[in-house]
PDB file of N, CA and C in Angstrom:
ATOM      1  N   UNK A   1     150.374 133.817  70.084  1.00  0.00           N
ATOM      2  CA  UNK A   1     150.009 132.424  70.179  1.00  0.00           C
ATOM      3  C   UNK A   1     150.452 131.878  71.531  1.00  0.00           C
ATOM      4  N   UNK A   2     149.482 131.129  71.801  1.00  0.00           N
ATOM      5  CA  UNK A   2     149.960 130.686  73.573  1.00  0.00           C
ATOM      6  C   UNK A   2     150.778 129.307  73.122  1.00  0.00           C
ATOM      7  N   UNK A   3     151.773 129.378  73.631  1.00  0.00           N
ATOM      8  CA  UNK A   3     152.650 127.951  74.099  1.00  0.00           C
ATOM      9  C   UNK A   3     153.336 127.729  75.269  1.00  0.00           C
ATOM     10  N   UNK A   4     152.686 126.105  75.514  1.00  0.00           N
ATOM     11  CA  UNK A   4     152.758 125.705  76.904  1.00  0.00           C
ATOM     12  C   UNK A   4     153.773 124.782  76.381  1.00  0.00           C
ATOM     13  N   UNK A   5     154.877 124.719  77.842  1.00  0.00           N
ATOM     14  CA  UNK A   5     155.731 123.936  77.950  1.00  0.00           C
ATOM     15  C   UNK A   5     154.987 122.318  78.697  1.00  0.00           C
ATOM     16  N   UNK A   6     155.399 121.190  78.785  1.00  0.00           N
ATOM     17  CA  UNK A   6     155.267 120.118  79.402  1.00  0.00           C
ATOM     18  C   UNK A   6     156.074 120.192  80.875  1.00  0.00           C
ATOM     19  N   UNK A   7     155.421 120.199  82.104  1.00  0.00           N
ATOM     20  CA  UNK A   7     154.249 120.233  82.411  1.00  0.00           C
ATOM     21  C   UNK A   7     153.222 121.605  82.669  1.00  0.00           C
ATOM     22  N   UNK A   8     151.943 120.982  82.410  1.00  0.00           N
ATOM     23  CA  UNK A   8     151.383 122.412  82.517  1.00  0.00           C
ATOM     24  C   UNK A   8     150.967 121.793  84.215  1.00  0.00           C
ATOM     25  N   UNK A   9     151.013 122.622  84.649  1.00  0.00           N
ATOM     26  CA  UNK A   9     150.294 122.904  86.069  1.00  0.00           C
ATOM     27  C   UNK A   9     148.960 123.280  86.812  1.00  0.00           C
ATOM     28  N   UNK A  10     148.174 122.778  86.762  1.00  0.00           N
ATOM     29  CA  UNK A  10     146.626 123.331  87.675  1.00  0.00           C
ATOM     30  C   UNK A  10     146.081 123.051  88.503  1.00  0.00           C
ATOM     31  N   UNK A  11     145.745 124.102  89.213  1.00  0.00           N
ATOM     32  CA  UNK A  11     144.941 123.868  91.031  1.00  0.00           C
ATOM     33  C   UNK A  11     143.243 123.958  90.458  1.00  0.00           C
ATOM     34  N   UNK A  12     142.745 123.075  91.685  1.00  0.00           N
ATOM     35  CA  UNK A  12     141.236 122.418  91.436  1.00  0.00           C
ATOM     36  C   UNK A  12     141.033 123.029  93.151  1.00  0.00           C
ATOM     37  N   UNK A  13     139.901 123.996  93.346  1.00  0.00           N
ATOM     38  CA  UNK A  13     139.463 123.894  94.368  1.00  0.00           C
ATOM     39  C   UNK A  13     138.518 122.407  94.988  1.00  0.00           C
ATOM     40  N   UNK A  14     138.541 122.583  96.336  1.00  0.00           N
ATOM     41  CA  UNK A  14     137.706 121.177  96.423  1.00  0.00           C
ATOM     42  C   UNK A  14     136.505 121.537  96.273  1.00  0.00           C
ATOM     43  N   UNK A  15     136.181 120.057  95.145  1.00  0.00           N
ATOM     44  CA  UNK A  15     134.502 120.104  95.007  1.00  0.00           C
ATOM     45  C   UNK A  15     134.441 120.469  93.098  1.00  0.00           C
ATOM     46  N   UNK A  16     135.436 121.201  92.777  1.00  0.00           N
ATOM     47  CA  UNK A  16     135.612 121.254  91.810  1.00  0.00           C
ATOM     48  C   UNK A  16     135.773 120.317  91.062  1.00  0.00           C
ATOM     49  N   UNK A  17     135.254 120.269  89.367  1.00  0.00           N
ATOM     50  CA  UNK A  17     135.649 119.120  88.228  1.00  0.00           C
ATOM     51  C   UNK A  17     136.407 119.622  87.170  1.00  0.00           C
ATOM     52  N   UNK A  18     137.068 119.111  86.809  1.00  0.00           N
ATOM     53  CA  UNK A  18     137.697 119.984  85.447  1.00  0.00           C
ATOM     54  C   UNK A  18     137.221 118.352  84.121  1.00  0.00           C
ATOM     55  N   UNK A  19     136.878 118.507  83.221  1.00  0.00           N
ATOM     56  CA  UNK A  19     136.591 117.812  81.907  1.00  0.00           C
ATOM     57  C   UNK A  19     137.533 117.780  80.722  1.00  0.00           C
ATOM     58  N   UNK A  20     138.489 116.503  80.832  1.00  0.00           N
ATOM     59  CA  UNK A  20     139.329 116.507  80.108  1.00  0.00           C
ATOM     60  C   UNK A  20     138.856 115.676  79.236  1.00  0.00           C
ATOM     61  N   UNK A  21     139.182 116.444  77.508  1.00  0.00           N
ATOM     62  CA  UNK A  21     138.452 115.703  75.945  1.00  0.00           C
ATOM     63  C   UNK A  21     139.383 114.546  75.652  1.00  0.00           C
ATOM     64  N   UNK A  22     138.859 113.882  74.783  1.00  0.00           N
ATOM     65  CA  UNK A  22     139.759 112.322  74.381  1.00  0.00           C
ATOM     66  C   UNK A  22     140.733 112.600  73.216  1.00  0.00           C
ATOM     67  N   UNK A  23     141.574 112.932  74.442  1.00  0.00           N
ATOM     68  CA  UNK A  23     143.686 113.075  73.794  1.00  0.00           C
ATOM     69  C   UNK A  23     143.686 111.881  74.573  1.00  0.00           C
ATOM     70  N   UNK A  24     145.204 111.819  73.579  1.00  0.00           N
ATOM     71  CA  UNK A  24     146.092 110.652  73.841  1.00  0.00           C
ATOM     72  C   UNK A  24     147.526 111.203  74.306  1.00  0.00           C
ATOM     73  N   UNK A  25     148.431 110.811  75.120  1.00  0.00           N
ATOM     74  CA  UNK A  25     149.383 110.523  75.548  1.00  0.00           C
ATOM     75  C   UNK A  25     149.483 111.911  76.630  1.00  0.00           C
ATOM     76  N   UNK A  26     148.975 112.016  77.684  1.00  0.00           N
ATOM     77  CA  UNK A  26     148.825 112.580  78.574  1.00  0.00           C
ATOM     78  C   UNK A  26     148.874 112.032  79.926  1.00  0.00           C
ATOM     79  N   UNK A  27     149.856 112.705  80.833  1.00  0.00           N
ATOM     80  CA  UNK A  27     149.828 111.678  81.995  1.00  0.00           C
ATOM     81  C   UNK A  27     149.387 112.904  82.971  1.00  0.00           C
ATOM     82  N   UNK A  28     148.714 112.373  84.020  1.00  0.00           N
ATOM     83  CA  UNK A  28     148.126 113.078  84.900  1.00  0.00           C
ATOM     84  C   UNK A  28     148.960 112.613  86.207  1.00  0.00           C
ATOM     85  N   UNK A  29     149.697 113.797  87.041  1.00  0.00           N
ATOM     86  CA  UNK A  29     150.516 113.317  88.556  1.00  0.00           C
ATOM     87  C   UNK A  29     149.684 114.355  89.664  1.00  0.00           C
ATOM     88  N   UNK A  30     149.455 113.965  90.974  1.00  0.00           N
ATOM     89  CA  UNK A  30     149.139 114.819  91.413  1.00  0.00           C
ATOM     90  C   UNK A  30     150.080 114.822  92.320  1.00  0.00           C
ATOM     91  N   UNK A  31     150.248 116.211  92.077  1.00  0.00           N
ATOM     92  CA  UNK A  31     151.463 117.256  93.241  1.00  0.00           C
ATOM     93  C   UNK A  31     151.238 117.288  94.463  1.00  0.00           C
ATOM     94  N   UNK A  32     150.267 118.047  94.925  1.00  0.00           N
ATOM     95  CA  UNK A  32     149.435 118.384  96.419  1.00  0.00           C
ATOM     96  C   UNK A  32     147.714 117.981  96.247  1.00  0.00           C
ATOM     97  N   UNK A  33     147.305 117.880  97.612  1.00  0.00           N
ATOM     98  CA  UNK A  33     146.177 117.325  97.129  1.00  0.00           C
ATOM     99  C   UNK A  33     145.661 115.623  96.963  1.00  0.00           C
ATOM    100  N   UNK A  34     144.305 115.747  96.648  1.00  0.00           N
ATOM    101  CA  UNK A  34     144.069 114.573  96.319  1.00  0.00           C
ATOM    102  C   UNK A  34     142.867 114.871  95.391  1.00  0.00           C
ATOM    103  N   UNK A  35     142.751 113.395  94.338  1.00  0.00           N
ATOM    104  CA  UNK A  35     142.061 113.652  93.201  1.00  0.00           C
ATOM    105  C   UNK A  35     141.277 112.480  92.950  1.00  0.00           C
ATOM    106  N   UNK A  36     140.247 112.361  92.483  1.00  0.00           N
ATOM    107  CA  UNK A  36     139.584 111.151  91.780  1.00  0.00           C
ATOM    108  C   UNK A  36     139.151 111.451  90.434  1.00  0.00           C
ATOM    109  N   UNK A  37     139.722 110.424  89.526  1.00  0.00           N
ATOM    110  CA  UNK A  37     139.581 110.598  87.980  1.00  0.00           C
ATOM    111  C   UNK A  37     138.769 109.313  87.497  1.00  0.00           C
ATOM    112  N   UNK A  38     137.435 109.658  86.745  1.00  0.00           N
ATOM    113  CA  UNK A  38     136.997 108.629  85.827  1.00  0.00           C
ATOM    114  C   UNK A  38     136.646 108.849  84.834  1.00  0.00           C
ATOM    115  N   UNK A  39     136.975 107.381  84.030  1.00  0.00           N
ATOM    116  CA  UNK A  39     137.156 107.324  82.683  1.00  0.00           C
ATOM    117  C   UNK A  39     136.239 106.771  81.532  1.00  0.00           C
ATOM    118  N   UNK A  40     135.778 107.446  80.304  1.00  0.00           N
ATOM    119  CA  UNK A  40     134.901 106.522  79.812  1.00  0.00           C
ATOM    120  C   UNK A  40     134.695 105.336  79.834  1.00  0.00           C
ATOM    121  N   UNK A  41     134.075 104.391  79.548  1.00  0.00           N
ATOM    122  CA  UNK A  41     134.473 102.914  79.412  1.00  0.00           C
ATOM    123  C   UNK A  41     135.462 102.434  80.253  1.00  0.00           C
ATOM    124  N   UNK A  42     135.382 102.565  81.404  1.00  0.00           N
ATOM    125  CA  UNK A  42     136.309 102.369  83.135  1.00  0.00           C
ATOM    126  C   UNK A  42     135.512 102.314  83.878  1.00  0.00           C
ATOM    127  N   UNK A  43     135.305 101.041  84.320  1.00  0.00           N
ATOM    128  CA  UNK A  43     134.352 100.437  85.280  1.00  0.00           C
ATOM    129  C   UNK A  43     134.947 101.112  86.839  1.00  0.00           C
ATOM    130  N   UNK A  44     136.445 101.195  86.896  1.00  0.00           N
ATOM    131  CA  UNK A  44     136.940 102.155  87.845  1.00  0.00           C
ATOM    132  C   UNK A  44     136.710 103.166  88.103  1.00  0.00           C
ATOM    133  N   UNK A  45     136.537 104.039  89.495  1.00  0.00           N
ATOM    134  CA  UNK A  45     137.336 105.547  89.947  1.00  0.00           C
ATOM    135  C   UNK A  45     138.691 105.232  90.001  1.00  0.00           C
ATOM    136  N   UNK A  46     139.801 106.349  89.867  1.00  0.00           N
ATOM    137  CA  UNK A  46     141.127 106.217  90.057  1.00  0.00           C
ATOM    138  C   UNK A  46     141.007 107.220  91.414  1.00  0.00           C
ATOM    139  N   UNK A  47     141.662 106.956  92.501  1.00  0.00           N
ATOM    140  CA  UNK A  47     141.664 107.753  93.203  1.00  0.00           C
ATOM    141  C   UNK A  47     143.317 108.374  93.582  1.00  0.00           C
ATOM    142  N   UNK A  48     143.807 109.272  93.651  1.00  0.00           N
ATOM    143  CA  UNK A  48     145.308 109.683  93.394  1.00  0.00           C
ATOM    144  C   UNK A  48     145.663 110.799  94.695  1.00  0.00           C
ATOM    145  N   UNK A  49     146.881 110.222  95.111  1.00  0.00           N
ATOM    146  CA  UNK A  49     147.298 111.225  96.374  1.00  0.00           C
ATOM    147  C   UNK A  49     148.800 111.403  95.775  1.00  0.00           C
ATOM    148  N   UNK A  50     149.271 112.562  96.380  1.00  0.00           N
ATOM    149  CA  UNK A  50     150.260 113.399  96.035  1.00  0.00           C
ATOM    150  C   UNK A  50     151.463 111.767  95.813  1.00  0.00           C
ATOM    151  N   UNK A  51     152.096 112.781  94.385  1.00  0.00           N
ATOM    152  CA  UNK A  51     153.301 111.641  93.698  1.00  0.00           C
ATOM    153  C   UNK A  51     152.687 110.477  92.836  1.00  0.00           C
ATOM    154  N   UNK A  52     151.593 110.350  92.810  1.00  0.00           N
ATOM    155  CA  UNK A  52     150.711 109.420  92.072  1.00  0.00           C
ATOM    156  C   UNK A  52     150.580 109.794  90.987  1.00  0.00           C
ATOM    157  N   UNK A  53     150.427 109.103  89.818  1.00  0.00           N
ATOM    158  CA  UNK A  53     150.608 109.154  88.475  1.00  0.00           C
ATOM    159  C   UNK A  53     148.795 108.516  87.646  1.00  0.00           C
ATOM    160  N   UNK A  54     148.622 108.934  86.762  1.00  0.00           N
ATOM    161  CA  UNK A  54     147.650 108.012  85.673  1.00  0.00           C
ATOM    162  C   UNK A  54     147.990 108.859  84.062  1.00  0.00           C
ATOM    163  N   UNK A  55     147.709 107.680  83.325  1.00  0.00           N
ATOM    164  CA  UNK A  55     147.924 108.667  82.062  1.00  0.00           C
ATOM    165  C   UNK A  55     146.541 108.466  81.640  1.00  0.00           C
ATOM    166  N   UNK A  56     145.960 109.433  81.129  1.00  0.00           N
ATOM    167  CA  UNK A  56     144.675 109.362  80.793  1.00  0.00           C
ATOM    168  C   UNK A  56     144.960 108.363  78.895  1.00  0.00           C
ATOM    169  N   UNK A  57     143.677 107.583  79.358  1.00  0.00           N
ATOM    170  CA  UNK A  57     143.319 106.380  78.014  1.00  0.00           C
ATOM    171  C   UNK A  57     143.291 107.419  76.788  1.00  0.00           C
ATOM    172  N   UNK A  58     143.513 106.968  75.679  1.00  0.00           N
ATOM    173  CA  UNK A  58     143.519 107.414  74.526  1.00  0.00           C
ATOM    174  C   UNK A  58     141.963 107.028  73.956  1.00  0.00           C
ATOM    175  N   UNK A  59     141.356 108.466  73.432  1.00  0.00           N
ATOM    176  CA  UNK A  59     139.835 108.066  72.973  1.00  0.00           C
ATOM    177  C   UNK A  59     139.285 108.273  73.623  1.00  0.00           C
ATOM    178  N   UNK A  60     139.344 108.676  75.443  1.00  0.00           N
ATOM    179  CA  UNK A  60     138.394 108.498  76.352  1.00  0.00           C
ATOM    180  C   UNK A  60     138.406 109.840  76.425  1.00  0.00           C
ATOM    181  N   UNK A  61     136.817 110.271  77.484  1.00  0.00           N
ATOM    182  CA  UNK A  61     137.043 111.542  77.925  1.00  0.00           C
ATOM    183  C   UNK A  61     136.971 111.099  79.347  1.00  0.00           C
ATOM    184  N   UNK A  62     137.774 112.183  79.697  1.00  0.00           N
ATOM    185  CA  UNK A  62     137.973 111.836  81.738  1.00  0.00           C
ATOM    186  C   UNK A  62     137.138 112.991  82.375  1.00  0.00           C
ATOM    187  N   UNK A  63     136.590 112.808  83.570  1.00  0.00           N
ATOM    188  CA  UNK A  63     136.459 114.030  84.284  1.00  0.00           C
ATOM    189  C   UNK A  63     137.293 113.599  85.850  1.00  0.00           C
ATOM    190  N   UNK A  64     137.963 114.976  86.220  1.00  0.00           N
ATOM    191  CA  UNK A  64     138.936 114.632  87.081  1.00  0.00           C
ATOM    192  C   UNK A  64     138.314 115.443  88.668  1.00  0.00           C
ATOM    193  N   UNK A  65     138.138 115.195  89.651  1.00  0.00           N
ATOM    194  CA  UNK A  65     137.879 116.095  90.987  1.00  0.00           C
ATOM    195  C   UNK A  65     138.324 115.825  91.658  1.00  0.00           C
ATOM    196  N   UNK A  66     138.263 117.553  92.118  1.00  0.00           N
ATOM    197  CA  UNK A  66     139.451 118.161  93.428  1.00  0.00           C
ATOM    198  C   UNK A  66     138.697 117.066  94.702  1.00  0.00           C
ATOM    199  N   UNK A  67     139.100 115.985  95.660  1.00  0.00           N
ATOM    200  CA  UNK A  67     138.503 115.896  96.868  1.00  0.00           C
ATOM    201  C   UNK A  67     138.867 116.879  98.031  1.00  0.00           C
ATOM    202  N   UNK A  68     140.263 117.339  97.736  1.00  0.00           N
ATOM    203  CA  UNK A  68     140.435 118.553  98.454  1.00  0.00           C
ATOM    204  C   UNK A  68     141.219 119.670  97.221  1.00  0.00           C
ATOM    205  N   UNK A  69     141.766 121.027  97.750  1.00  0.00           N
ATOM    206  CA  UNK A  69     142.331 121.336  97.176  1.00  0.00           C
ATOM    207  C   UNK A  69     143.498 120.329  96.604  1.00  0.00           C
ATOM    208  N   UNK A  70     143.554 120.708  95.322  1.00  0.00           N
ATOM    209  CA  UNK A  70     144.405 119.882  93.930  1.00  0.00           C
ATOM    210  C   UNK A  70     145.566 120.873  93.535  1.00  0.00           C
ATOM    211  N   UNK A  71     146.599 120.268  93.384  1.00  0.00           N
ATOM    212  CA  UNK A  71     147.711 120.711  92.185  1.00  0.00           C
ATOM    213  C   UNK A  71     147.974 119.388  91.254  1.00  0.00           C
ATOM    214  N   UNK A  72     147.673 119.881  90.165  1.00  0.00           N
ATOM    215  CA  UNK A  72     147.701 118.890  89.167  1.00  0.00           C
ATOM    216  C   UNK A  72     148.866 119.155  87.725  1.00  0.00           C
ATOM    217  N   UNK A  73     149.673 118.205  87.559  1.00  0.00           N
ATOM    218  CA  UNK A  73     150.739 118.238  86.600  1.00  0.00           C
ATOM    219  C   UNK A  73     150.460 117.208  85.284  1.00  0.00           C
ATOM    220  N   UNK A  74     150.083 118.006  83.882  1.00  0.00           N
ATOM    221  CA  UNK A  74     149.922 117.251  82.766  1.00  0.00           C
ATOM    222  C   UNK A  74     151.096 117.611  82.121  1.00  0.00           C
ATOM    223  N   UNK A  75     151.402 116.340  81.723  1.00  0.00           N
ATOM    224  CA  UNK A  75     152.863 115.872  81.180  1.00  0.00           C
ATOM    225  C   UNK A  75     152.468 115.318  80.004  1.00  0.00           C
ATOM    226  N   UNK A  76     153.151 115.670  79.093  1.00  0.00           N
ATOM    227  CA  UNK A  76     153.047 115.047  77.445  1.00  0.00           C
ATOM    228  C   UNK A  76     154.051 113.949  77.610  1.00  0.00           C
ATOM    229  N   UNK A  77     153.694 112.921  76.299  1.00  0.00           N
ATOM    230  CA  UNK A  77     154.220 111.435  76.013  1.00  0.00           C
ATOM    231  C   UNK A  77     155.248 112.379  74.820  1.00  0.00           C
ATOM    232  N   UNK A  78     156.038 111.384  74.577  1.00  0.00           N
ATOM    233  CA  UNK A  78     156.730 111.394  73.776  1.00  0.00           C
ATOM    234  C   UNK A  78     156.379 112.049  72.167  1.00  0.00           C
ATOM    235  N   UNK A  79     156.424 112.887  71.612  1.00  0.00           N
ATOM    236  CA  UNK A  79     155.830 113.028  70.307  1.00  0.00           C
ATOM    237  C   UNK A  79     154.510 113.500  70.506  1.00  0.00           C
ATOM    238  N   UNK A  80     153.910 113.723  71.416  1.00  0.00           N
ATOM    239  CA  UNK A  80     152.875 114.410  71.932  1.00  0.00           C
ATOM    240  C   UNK A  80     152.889 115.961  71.795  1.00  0.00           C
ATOM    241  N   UNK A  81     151.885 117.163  71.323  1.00  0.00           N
ATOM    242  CA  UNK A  81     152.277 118.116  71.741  1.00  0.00           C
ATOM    243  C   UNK A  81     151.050 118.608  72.612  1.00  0.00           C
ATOM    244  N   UNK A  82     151.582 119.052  73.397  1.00  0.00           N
ATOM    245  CA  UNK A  82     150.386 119.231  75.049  1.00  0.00           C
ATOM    246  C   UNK A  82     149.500 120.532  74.932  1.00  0.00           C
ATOM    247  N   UNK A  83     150.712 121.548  74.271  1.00  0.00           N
ATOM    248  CA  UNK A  83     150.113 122.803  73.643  1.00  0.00           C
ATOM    249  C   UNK A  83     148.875 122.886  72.953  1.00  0.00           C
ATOM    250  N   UNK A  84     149.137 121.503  71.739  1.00  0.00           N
ATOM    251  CA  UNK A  84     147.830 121.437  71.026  1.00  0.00           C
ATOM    252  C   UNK A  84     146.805 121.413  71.443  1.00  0.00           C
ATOM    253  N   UNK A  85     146.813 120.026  72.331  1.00  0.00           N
ATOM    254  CA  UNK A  85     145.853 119.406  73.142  1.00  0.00           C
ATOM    255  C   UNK A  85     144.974 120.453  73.903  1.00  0.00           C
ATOM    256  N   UNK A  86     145.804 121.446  74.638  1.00  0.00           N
ATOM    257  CA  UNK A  86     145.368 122.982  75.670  1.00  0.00           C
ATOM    258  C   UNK A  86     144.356 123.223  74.656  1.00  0.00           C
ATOM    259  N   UNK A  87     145.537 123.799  73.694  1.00  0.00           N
ATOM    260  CA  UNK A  87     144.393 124.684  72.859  1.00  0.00           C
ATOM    261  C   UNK A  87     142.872 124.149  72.413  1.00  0.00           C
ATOM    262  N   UNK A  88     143.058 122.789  72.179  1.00  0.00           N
ATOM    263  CA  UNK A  88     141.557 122.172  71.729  1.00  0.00           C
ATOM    264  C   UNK A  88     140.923 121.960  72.664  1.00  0.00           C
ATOM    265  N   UNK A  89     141.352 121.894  74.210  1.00  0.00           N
ATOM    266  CA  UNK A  89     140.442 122.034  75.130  1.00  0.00           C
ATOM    267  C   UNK A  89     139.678 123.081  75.471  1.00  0.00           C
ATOM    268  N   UNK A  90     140.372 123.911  74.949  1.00  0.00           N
ATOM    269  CA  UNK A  90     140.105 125.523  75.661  1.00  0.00           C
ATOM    270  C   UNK A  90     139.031 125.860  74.881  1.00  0.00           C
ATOM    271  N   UNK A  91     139.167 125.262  73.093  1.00  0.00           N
ATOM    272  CA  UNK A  91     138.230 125.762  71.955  1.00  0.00           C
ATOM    273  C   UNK A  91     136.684 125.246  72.184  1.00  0.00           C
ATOM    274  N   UNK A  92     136.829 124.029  73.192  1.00  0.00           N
ATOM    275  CA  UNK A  92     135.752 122.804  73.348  1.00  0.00           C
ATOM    276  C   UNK A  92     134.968 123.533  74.175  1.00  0.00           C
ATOM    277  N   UNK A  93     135.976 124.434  75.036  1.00  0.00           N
ATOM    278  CA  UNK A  93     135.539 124.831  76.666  1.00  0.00           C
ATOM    279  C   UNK A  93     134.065 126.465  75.928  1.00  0.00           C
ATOM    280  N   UNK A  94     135.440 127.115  75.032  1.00  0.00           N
ATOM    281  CA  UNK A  94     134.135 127.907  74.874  1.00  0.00           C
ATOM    282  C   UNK A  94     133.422 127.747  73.798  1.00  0.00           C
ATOM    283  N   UNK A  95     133.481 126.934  72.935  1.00  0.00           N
ATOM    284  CA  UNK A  95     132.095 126.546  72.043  1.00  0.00           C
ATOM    285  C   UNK A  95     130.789 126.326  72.213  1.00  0.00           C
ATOM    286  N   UNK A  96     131.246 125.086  73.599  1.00  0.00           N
ATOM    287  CA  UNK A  96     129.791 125.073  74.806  1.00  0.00           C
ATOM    288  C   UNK A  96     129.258 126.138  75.252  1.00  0.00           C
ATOM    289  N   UNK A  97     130.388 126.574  75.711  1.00  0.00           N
ATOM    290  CA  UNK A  97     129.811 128.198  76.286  1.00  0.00           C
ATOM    291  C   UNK A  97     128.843 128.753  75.387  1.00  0.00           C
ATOM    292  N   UNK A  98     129.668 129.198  74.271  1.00  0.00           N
ATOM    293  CA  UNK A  98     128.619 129.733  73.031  1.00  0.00           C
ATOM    294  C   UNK A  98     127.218 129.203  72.927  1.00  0.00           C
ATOM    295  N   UNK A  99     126.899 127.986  72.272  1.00  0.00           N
ATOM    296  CA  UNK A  99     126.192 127.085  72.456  1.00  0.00           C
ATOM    297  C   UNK A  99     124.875 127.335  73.735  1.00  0.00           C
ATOM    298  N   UNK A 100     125.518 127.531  75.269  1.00  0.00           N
ATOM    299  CA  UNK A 100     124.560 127.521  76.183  1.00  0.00           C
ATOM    300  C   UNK A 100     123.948 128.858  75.839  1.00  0.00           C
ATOM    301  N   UNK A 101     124.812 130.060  76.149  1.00  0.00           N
ATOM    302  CA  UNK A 101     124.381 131.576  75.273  1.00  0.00           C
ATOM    303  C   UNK A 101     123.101 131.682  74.783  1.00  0.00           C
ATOM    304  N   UNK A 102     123.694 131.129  73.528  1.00  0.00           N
ATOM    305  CA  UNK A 102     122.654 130.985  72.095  1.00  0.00           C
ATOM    306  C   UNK A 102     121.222 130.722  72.295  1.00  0.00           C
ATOM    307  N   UNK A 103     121.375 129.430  73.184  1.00  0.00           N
ATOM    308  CA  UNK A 103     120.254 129.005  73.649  1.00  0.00           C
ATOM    309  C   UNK A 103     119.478 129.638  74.584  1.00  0.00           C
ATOM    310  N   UNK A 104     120.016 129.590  75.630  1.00  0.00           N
ATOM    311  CA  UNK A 104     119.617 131.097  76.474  1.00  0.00           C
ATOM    312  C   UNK A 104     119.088 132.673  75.822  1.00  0.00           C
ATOM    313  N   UNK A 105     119.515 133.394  74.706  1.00  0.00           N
ATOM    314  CA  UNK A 105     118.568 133.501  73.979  1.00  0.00           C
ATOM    315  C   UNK A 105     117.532 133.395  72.966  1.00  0.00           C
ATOM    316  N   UNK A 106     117.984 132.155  72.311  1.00  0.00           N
ATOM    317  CA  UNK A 106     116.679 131.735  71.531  1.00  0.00           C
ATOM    318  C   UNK A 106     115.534 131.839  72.313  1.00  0.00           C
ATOM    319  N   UNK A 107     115.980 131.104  73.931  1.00  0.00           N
ATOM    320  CA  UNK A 107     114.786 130.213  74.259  1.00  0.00           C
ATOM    321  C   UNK A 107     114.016 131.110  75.418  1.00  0.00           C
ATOM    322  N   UNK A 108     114.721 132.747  75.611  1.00  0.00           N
ATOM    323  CA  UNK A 108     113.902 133.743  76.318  1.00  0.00           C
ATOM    324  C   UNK A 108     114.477 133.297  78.040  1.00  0.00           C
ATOM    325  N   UNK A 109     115.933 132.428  77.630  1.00  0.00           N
ATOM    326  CA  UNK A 109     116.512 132.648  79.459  1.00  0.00           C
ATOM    327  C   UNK A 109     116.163 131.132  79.487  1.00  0.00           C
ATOM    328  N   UNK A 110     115.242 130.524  79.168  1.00  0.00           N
ATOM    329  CA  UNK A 110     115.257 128.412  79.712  1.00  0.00           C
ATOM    330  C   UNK A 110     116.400 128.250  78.892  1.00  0.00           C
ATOM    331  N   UNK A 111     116.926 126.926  80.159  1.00  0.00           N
ATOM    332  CA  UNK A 111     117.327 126.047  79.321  1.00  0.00           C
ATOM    333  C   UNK A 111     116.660 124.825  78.476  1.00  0.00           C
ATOM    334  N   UNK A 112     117.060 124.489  77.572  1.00  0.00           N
ATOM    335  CA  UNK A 112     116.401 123.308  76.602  1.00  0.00           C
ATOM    336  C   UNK A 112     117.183 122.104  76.756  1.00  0.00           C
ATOM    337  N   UNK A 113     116.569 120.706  76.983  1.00  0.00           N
ATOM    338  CA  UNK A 113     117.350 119.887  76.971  1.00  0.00           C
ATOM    339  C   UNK A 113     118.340 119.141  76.337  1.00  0.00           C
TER     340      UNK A 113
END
C-alpha cells in the first residue's frame, strides 16, 4: 500500500498542467518555479512564485501550470489525510485513461465526443 507523508512534492515541466479533483484541505506552496492555478467557480487566475502559498477551495476542481519549470509542495490541513486524497487522484487519473482506451477501440481508433 502506498503511503505518503505530508508534504508530497512535484515538479511540472513548463507548459505542463497537472488536474487536481475537488478535495478539501489541501494547501498548495510553490518551492521553485512559478505556477498559475485556476479554480472552479473563481473568476481569478492565482498566479504563485516561489514561498507562495494557496489552499485549494473545498468542492472545486483546480488545474494548476508549470509557467516555468515547477516544484510544487501539497500539504494536508489538519485531520486531512493527503494519502487518501493521492490515491483518489491517481484512481481518477487512470479510469479516464481506461475510458479513452475503450473508446479508442469501440470506435476503430476516433475519438468520440
Amino acid at each position: 500500500m502506498l503511503r505518503l507523508r505530508s508534504p508530497v512534492i512535484l515538479r511540472l515541466e513548463r507548459g505542463r498542467l497537472l488536474a487536481w479533483p475537488r478535495q478539501s484541505g489541501v494547501r498548495l506552496r510553490v518551492l521553485a518555479g512559478s505556477a498559475w492555478v485556476t479554480q472552479a467557480n473563481d473568476m481569478e487566475d492565482h498566479f504563485l512564485q516561489p514561498g507562495q502559498a494557496l489552499t485549494l477551495r473545498t468542492g472545486s476542481r483546480a488545474v494548476i501550470g508549470a509557467e516555468q519549470d515547477v516544484s510544487l509542495s501539497f500539504e494536508s490541513d489538519r485531520g486531512s489525510s493527503l494519502a487518501t486524497r493521492w490515491r483518489q487522484w491517481r484512481a481518477n487519473v487512470r479510469d479516464r485513461a481506461s475510458r479513452r482506451e475503450a473508446r479508442a477501440v469501440c470506435c476503430g481508433g476516433f475519438s468520440t465526443p
